[in-house]
C-alpha atoms as a PDB file:
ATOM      1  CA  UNK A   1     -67.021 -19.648-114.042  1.00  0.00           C
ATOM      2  CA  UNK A   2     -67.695 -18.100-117.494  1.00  0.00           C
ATOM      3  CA  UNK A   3     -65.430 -16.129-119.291  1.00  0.00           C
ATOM      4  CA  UNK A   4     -67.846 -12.724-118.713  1.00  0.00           C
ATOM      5  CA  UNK A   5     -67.876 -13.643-114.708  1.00  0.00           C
ATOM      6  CA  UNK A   6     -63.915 -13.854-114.912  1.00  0.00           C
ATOM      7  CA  UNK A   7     -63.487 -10.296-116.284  1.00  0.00           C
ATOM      8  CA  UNK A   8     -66.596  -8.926-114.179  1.00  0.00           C
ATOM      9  CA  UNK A   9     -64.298 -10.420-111.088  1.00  0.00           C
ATOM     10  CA  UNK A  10     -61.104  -9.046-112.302  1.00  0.00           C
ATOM     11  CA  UNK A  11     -63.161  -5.575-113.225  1.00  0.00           C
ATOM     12  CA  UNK A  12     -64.188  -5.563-109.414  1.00  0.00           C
ATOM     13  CA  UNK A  13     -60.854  -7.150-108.256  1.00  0.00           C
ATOM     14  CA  UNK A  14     -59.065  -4.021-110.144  1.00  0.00           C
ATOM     15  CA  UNK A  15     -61.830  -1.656-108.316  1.00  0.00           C
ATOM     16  CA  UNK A  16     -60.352  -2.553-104.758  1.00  0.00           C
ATOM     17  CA  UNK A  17     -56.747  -3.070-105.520  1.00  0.00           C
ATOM     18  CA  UNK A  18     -57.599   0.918-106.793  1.00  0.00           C
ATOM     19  CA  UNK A  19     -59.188   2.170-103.975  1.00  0.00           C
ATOM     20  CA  UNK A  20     -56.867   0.380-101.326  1.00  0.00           C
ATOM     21  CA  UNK A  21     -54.265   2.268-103.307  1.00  0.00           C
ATOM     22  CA  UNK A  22     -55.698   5.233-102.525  1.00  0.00           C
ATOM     23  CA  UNK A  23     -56.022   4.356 -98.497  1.00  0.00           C
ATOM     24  CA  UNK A  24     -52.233   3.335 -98.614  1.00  0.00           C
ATOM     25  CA  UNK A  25     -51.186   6.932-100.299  1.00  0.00           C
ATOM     26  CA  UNK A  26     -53.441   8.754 -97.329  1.00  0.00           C
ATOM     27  CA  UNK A  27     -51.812   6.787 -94.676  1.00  0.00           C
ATOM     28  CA  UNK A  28     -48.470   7.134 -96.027  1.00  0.00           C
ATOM     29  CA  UNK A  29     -49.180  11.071 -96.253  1.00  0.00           C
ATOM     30  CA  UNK A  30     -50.299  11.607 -92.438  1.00  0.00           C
ATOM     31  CA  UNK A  31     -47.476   9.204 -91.889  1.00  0.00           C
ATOM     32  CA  UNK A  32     -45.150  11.296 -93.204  1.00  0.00           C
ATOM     33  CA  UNK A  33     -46.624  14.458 -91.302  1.00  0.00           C
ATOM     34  CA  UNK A  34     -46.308  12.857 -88.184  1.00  0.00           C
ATOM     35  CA  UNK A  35     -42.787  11.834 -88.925  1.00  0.00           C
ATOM     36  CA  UNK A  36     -42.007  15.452 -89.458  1.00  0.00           C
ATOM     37  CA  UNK A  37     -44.053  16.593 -86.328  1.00  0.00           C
ATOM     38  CA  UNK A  38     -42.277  13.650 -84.012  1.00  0.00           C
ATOM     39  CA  UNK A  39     -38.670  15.099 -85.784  1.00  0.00           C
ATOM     40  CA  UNK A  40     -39.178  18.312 -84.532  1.00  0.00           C
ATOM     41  CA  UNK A  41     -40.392  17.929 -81.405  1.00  0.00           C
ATOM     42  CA  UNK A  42     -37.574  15.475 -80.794  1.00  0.00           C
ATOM     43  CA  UNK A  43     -34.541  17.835 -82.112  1.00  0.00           C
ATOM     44  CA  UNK A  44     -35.962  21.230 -81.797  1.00  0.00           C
ATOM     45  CA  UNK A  45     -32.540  22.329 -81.266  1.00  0.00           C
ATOM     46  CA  UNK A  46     -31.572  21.665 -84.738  1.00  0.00           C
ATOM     47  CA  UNK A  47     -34.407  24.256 -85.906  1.00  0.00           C
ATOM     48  CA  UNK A  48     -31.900  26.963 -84.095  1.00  0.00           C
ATOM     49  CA  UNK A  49     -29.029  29.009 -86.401  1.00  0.00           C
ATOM     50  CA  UNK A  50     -26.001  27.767 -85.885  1.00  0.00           C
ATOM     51  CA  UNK A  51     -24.619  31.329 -84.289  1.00  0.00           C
ATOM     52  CA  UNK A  52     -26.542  30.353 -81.368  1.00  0.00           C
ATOM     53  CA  UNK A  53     -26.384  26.750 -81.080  1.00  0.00           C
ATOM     54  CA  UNK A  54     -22.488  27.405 -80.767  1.00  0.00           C
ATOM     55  CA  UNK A  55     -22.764  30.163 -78.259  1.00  0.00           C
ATOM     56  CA  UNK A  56     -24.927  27.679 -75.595  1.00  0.00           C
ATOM     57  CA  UNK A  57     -21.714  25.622 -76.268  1.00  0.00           C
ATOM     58  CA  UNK A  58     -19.056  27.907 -76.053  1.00  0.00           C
ATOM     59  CA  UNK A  59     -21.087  29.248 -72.350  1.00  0.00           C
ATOM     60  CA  UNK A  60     -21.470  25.703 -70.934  1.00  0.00           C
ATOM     61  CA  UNK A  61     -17.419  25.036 -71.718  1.00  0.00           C
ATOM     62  CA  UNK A  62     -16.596  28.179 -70.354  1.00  0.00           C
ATOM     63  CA  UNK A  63     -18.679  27.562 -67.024  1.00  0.00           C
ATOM     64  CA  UNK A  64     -17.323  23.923 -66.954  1.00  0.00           C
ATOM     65  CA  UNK A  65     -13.435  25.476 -67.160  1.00  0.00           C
ATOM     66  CA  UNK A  66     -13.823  27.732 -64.520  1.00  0.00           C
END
């Protein structure tokens, strides 16, 4: 291969590695979303003030004592 083949290659090389970048940051992005979705659905509780998270607990020990 010439010398002007070489850099046409690493030209079109550079032109992929660029645009797979850009794939990887888009599926790192919904990635991320659906990490936060799955997060919530899985501790919704933790989305509740802590006045009330407490109270459920303070019930259930009462009901459990009695």
């Amino acid at each position: 291969m010439s010398a002007s083949e070489l850099r046409m290659e690493v030209a079109l090389l550079d032109q992929e590695l660029s645009a797979l970048d850009a794939q990887i940051a888009l599926v790192r992005t919904k990635r991320d979303r659906a990490s936060e979705l799955l997060q919530a659905l899985a501790y919704p509780v933790l989305s509740l003030p802590n006045e009330i998270t407490s109270e459920v607990f303070i019930h259930e020990a009462y009901v459990l004592l009695a």
